[in-house]
N, C-alpha and C. Protein backbone atom coordinates (compact mmCIF):
# COMPACT_ATOMS: atom_id res chain seq x y z
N UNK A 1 13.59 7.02 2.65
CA UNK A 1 12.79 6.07 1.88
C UNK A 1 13.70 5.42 0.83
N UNK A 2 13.63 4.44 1.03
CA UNK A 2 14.55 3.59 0.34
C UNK A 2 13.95 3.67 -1.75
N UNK A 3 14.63 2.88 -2.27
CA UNK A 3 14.28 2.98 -3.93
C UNK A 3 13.61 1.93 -4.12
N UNK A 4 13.50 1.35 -3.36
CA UNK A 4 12.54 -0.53 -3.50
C UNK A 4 11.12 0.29 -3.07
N UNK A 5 10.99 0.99 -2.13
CA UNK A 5 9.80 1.56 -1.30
C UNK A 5 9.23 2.50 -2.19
N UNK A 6 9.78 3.41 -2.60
CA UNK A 6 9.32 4.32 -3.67
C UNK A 6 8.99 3.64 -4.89
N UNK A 7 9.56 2.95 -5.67
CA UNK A 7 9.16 1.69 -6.58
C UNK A 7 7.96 0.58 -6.48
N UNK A 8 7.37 0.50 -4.96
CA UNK A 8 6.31 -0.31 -4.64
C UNK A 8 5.58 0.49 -4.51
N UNK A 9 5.67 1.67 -3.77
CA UNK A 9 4.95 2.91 -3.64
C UNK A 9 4.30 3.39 -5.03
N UNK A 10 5.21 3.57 -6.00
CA UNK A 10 4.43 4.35 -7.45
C UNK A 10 3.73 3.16 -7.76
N UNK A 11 4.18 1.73 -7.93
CA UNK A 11 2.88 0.50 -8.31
C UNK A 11 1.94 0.80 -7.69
N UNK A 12 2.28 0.67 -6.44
CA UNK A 12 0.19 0.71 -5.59
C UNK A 12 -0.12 1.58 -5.90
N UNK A 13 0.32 3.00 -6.21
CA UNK A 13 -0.57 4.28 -6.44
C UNK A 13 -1.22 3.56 -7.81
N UNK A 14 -0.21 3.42 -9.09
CA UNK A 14 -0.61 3.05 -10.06
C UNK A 14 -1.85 2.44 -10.11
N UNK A 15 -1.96 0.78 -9.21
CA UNK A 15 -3.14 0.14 -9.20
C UNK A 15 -4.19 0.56 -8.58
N UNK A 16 -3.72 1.16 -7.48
CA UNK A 16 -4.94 1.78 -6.86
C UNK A 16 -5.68 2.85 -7.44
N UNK A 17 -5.11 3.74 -8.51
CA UNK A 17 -6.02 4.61 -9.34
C UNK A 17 -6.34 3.77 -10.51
N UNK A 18 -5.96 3.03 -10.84
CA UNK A 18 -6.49 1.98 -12.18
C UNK A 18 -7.86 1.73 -11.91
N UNK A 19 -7.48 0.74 -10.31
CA UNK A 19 -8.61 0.05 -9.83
C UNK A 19 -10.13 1.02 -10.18
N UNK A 20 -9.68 1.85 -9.53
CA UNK A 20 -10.60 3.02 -9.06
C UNK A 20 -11.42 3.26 -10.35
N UNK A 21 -10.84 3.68 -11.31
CA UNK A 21 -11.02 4.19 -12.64
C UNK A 21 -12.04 3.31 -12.92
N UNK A 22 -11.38 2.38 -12.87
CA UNK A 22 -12.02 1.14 -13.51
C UNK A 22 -13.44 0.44 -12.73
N UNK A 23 -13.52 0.56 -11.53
CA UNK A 23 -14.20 0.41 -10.87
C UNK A 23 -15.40 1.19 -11.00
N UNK A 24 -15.75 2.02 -12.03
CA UNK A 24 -16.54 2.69 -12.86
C UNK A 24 -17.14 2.33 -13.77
N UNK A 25 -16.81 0.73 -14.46
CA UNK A 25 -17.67 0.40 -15.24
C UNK A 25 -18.81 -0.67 -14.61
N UNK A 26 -18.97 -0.67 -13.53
CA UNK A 26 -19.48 -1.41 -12.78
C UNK A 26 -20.93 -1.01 -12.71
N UNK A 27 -21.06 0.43 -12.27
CA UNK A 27 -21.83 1.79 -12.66
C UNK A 27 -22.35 1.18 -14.08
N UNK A 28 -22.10 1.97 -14.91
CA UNK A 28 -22.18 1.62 -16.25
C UNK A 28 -22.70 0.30 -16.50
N UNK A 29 -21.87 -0.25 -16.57
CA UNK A 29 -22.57 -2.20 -16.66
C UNK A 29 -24.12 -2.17 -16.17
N UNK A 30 -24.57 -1.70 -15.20
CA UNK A 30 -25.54 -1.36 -14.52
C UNK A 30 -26.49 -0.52 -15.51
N UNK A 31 -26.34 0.68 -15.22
CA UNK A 31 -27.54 1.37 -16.18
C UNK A 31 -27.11 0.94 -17.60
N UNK A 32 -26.98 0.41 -18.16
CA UNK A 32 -26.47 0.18 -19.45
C UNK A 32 -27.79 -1.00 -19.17
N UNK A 33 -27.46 -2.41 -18.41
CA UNK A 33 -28.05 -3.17 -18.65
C UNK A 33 -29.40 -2.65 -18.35
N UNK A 34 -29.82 -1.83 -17.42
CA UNK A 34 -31.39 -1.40 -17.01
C UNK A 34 -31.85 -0.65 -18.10
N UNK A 35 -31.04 -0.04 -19.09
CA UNK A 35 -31.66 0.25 -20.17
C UNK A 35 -31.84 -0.63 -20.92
N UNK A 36 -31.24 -1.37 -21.44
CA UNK A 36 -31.49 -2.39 -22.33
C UNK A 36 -33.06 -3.54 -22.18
N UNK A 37 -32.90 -3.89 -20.49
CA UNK A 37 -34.06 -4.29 -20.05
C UNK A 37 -35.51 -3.58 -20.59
N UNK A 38 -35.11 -2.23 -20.07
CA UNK A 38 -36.41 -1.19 -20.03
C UNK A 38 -36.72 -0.89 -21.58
N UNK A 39 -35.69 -0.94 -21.99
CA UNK A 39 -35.95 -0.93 -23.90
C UNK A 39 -36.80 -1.81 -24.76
N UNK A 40 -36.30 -2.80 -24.07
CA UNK A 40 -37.04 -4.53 -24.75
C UNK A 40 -37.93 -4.66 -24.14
N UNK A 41 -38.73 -4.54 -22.68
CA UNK A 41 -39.82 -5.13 -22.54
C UNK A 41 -40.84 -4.07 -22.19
N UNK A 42 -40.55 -2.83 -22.60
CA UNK A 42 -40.95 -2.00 -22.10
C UNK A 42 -41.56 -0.82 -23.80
N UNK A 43 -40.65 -1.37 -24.35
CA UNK A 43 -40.33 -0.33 -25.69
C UNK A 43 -40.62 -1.24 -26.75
N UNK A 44 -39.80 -2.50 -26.84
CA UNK A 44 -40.17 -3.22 -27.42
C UNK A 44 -38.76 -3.12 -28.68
N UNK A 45 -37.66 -2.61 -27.99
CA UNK A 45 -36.44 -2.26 -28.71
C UNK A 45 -35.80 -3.03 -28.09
N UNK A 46 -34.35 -2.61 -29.06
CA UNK A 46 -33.43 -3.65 -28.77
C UNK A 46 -32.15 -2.66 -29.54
N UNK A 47 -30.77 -3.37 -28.86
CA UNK A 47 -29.42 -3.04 -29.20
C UNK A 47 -28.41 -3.48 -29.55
N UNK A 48 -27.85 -4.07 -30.33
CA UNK A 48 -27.12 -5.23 -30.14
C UNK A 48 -25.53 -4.64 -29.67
N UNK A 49 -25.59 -3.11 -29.82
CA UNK A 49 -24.23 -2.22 -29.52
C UNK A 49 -24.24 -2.50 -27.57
N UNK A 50 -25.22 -2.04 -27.72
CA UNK A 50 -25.47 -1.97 -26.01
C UNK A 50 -25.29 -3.29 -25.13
N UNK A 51 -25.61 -4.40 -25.92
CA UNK A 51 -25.76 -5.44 -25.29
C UNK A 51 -24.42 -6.17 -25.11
N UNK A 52 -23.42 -5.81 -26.52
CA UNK A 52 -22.21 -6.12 -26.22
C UNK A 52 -21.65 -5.39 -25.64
N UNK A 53 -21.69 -4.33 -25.32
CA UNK A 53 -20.80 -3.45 -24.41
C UNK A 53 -21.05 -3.77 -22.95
N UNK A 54 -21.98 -4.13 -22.40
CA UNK A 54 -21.92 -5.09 -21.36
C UNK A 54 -20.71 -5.99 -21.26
N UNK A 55 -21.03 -6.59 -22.10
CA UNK A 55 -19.86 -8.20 -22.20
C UNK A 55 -19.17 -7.29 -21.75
N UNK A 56 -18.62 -6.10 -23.10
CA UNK A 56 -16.90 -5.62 -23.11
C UNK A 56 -16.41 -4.86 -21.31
N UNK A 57 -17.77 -4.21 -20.92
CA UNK A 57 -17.53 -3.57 -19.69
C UNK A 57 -16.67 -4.97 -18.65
N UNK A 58 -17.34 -5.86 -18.82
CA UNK A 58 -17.42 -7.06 -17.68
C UNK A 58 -15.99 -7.57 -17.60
N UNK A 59 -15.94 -7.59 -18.77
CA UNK A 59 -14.47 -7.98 -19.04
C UNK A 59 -13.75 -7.13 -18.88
N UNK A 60 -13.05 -5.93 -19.39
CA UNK A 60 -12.54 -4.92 -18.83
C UNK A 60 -12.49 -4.59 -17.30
N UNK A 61 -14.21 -4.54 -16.50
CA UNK A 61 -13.83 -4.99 -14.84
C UNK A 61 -13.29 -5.46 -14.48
N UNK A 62 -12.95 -6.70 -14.88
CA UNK A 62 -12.58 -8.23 -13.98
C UNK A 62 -11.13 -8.28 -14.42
N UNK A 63 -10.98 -8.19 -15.50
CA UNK A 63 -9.51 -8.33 -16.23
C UNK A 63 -8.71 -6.88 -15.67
N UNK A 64 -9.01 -6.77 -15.43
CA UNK A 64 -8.31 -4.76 -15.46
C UNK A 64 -7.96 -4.42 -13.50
N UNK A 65 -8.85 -4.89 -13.26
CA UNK A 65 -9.04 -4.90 -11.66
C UNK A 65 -8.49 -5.64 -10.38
N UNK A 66 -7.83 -6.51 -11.78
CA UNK A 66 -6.84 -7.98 -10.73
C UNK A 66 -6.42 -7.58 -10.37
N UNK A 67 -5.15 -6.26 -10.87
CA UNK A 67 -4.18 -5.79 -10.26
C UNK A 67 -4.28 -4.64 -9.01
N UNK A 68 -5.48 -4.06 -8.78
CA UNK A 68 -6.38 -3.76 -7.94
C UNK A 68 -6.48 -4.92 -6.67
N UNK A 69 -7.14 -5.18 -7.63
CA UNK A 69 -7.77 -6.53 -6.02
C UNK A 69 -6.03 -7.34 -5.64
N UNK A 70 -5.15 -7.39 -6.15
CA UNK A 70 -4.33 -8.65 -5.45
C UNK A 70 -3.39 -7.13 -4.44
N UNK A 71 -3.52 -5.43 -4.98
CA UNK A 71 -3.13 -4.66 -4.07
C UNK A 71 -3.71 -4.17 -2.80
N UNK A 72 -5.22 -4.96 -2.77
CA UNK A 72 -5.97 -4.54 -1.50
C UNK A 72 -5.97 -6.26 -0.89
N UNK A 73 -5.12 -7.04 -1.36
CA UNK A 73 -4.97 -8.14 -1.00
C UNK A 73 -6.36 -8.86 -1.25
N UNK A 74 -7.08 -8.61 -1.89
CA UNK A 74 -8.33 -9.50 -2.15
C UNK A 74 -9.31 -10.70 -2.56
N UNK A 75 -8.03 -11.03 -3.50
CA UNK A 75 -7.96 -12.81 -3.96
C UNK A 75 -8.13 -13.69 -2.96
N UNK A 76 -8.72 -14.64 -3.71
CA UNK A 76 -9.14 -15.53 -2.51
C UNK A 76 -7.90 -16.27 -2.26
N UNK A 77 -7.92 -16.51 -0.79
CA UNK A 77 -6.38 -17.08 -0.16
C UNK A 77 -6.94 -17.83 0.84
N UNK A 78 -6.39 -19.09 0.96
CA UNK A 78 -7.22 -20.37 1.78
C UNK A 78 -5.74 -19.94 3.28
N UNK A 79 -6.26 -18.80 4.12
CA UNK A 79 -5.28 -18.85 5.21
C UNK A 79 -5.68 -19.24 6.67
N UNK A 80 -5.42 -20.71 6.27
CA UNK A 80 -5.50 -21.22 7.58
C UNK A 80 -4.20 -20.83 8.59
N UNK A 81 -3.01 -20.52 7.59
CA UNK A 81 -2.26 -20.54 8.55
C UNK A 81 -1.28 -19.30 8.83
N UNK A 82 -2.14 -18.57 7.55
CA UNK A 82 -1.62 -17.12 7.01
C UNK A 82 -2.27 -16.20 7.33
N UNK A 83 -2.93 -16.38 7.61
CA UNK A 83 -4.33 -14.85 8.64
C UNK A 83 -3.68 -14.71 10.56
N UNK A 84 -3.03 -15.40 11.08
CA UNK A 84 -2.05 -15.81 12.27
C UNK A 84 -0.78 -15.71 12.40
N UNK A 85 -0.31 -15.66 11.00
CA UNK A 85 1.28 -15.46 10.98
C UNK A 85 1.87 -14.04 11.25
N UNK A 86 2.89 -14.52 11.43
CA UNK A 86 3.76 -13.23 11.71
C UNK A 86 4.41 -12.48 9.93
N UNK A 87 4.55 -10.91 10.32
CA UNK A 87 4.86 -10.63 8.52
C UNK A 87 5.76 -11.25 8.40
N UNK A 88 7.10 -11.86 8.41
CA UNK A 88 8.07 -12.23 8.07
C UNK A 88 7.33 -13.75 7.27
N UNK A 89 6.52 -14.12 7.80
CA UNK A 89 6.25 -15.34 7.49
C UNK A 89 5.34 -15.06 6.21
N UNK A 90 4.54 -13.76 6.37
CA UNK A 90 3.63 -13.99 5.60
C UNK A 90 3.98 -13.31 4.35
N UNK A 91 5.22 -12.57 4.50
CA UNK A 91 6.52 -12.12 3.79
C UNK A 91 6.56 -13.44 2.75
N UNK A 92 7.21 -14.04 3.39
CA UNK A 92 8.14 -15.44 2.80
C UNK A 92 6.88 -15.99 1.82
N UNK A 93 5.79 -16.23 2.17
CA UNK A 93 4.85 -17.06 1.23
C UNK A 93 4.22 -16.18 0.17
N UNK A 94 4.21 -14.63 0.01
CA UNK A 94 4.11 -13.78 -0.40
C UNK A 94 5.14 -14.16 -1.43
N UNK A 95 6.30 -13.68 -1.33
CA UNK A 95 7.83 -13.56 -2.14
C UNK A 95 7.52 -15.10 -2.95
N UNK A 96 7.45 -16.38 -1.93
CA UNK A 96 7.81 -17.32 -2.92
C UNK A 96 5.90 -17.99 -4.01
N UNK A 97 5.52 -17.22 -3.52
CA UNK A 97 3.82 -17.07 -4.31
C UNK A 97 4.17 -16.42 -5.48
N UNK A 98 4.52 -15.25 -5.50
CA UNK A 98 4.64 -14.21 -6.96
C UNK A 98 5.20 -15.01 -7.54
N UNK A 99 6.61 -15.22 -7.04
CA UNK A 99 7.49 -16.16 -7.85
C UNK A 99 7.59 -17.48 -8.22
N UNK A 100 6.76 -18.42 -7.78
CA UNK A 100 6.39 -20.02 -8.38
C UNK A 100 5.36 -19.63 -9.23
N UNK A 101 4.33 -19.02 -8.67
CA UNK A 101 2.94 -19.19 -9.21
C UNK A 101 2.29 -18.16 -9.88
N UNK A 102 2.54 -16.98 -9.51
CA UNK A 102 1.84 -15.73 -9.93
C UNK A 102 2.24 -15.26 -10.89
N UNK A 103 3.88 -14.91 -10.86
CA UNK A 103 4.55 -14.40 -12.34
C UNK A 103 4.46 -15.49 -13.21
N UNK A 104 5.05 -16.93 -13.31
CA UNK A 104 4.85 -18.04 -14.46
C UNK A 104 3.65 -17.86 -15.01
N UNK A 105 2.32 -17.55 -14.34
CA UNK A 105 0.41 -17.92 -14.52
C UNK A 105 0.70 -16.81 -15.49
N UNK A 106 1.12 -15.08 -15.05
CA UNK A 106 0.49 -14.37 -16.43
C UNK A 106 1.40 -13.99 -17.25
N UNK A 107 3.06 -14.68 -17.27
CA UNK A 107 3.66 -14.83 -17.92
C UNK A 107 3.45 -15.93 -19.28
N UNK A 108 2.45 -16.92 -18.78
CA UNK A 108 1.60 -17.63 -19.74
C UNK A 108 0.80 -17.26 -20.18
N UNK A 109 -0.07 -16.49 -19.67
CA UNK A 109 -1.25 -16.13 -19.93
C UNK A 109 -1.03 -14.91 -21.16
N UNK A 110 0.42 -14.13 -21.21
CA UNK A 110 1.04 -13.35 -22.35
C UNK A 110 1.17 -14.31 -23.70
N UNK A 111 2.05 -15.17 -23.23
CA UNK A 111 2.76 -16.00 -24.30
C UNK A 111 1.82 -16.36 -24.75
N UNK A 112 0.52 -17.38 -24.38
CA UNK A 112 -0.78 -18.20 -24.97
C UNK A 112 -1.54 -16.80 -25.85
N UNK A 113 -1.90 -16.01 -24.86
CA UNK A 113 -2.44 -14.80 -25.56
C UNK A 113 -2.31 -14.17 -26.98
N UNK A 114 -0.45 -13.72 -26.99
CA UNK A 114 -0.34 -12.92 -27.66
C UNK A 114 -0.57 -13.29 -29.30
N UNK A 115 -0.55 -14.65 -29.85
CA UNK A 115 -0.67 -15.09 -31.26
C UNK A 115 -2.55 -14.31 -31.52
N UNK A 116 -3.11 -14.80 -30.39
CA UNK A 116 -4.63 -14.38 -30.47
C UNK A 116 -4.95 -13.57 -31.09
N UNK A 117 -4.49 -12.57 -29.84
CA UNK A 117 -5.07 -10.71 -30.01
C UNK A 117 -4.30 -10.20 -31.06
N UNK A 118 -2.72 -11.05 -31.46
CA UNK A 118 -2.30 -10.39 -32.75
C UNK A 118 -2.84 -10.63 -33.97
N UNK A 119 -3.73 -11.89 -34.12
CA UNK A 119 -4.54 -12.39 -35.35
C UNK A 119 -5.87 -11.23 -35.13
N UNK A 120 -6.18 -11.01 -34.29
CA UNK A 120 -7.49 -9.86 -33.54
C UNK A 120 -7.22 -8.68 -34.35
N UNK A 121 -6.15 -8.35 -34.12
CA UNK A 121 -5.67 -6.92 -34.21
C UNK A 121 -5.36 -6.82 -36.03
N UNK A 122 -4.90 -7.96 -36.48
CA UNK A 122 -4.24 -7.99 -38.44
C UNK A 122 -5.68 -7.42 -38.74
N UNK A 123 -6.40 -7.74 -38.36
CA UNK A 123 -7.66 -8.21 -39.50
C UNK A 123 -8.87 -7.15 -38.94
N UNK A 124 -8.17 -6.84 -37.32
CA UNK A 124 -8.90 -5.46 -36.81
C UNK A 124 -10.55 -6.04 -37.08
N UNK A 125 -10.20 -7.29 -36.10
CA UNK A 125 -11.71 -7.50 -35.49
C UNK A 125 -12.96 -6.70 -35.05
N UNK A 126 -13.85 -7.45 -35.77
CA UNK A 126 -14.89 -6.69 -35.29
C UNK A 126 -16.65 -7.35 -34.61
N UNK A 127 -17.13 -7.24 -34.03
CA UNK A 127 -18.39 -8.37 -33.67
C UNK A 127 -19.04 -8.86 -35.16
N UNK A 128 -19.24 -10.35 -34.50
CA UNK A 128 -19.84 -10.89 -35.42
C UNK A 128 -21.51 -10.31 -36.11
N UNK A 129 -21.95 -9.58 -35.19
CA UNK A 129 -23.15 -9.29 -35.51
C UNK A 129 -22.98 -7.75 -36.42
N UNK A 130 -23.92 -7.66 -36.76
CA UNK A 130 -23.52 -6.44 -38.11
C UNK A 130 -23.95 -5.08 -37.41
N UNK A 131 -24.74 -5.14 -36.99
CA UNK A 131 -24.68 -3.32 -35.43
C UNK A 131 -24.43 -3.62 -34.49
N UNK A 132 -23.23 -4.62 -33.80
CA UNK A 132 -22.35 -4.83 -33.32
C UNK A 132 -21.34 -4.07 -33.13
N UNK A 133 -20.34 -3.82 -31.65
CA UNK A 133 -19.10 -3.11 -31.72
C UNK A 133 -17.89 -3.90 -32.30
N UNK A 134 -17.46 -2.53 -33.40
CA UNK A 134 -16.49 -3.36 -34.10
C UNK A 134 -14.86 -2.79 -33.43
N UNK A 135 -15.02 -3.43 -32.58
CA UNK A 135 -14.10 -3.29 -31.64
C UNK A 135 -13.50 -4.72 -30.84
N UNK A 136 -13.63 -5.76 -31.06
CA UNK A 136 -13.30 -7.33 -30.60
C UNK A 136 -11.59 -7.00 -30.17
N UNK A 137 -10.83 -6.57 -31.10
CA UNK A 137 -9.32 -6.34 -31.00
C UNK A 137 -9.09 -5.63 -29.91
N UNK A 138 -9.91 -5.05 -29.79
CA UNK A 138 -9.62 -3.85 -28.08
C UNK A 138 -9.76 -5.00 -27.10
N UNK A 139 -11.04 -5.55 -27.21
CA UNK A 139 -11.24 -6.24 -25.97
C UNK A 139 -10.41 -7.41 -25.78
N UNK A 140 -9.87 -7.80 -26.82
CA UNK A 140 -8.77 -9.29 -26.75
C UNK A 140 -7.43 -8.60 -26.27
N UNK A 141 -7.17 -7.30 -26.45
CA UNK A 141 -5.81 -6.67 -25.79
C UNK A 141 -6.11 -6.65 -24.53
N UNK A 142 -7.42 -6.86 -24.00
CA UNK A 142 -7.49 -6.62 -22.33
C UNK A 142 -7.01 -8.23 -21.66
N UNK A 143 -7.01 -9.39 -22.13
CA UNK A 143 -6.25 -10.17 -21.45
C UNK A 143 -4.61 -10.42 -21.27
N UNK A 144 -4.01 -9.86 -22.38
CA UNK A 144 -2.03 -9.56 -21.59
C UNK A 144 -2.26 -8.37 -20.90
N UNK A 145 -3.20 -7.27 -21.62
CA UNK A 145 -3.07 -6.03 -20.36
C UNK A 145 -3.59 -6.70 -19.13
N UNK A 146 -3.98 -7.32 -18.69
CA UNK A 146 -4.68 -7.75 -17.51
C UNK A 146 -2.92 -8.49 -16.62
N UNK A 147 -2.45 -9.93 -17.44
CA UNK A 147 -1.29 -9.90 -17.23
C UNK A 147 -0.06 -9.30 -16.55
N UNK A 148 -0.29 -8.10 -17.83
CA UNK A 148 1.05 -7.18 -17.42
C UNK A 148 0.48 -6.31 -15.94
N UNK A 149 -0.28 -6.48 -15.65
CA UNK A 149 -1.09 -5.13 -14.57
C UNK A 149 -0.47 -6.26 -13.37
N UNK A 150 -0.98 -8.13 -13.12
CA UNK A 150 -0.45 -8.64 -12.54
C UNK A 150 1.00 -8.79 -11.89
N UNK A 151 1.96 -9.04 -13.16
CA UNK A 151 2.97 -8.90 -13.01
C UNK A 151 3.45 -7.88 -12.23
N UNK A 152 2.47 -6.82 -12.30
CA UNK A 152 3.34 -5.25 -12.29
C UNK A 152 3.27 -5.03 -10.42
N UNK A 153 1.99 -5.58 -10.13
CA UNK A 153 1.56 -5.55 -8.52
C UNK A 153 1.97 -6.56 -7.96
N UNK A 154 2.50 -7.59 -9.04
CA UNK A 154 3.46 -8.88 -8.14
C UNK A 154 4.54 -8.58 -8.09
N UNK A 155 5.41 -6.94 -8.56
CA UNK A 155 6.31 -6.77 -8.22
C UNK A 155 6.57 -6.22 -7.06
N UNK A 156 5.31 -5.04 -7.15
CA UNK A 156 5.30 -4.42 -5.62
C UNK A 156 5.16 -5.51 -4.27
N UNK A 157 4.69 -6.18 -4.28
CA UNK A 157 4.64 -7.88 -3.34
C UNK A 157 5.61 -8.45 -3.23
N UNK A 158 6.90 -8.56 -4.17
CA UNK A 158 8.16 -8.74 -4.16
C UNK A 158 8.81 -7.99 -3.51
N UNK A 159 8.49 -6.65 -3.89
CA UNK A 159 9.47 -5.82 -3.25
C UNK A 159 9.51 -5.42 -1.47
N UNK A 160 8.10 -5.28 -1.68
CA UNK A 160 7.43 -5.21 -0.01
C UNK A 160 7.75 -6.47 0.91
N UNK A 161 7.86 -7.63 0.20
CA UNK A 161 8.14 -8.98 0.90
C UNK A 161 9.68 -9.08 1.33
N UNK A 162 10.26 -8.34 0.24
CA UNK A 162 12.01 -8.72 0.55
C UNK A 162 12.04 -7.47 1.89
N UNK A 163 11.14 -6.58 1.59
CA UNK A 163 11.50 -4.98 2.47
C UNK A 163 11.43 -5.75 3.99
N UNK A 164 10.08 -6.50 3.97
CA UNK A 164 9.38 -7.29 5.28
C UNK A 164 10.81 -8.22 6.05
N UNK A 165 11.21 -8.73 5.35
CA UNK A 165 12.26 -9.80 5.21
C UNK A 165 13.70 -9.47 5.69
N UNK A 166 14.22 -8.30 5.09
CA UNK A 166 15.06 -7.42 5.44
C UNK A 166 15.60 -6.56 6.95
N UNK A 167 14.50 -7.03 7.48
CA UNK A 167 13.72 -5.50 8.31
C UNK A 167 13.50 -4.11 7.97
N UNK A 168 13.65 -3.59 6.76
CA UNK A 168 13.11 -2.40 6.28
C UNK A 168 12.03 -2.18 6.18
N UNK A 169 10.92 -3.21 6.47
CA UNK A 169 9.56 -2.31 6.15
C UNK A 169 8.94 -1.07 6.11
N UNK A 170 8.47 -0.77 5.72
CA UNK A 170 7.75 0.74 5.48
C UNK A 170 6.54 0.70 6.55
N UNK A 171 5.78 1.78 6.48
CA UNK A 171 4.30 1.52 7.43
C UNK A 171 3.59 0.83 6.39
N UNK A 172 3.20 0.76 4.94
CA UNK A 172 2.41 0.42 4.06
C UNK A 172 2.74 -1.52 4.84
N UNK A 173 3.76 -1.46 4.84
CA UNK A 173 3.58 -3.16 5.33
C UNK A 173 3.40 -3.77 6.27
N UNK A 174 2.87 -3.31 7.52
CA UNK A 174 2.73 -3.95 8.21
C UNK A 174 0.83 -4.76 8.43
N UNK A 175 0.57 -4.78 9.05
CA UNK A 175 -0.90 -5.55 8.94
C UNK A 175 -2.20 -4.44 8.18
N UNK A 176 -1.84 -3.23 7.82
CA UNK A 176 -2.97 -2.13 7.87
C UNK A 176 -3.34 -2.96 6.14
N UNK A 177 -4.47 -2.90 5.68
CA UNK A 177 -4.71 -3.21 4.47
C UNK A 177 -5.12 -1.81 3.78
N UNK A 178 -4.95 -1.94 2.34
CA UNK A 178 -5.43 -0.53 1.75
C UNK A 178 -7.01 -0.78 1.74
N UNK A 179 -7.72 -1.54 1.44
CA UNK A 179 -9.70 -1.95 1.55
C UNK A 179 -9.36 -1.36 2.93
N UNK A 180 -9.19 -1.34 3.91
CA UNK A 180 -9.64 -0.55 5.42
C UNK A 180 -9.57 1.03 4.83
N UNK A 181 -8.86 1.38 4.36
CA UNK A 181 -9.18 2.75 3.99
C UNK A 181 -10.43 3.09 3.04
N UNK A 182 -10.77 1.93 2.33
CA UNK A 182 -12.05 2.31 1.72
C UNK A 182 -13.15 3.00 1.95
């Protein structure tokens, strides 16, 4: 096993238990909101902790999970001509994808970010509402963490693409997807 393979290997484990983890607030988001429902029209209560922690769950899903979903290949991908190709090919648009488009996007998405969540974090944000979670600074760190999680599974895609490219592939690369093991 080569050191590129073991190096793509510890990323996907990485994302794939992230995903997972994370794929738990989904759950949550869920009875969280059925309580809140059942509270207010039922009780005649209300939360305003509960109601933002929704938001924060949602966001944390979606942001946290990219790096998940782009390792079970899940993003949406218009392949007319890439669902037919051969890996070498689908190698090549892979390799030069991370690298035009994927690394620059959350390599911006750091740079634009980081003045934000660091003004978030001085002043140790907190919701505007007063029994509100005073926690805003956590949740503004989840868009570079979201970023860096990208970057991190666009490396394993790099690496797997040059492996494809090479002829070294591993078994992880050839057509099997990790979602079929689901």
């Amino acid at each position: 096993m080569t050191t590129l393979t073991k190096v793509a290997d510890w990323i996907d484990a990485f994302s794939n238990r992230t995903g997972r983890i994370i794929a738990w607030a989904a759950l949550l988001m869920v009875l969280i909101q059925f309580t809140v429902v059942m509270m207010r029209y039922v009780f005649g209560l209300s939360s305003v902790w509960m109601q933002e922690s929704i938001i924060y769950l949602h966001g944390i899903l979606f942001m946290l999970a990219a790096g998940y979903t782009l390792y079970c290949d899940g993003h949406v991908r218009v392949d007319i001509f890439y669902r037919e190709a051969s890996p070498k090919y689908k190698a090549t648009i892979d390799l030069i994808g991370t690298i035009m488009f994927l690394w620059p996007v959350a390599i911006l998405v750091i740079y634009v970010s980081w003045p934000y969540v660091a003004s978030s974090w001085r002043v140790l944000e907190g919701s505007r509402e007063t029994s509100g979670i005073p926690a805003v600074f956590l949740l503004k760190t989840v868009i570079p963490v979201f970023a860096l999680f990208i970057i991190l599974q666009g490396l394993s895609t790099v690496l797997r693409s040059l492996l494809t490219l090479t002829g070294r592939a591993t078994a992880r690369d050839d057509d099997s997807s990790p979602s079929e093991s689901l």
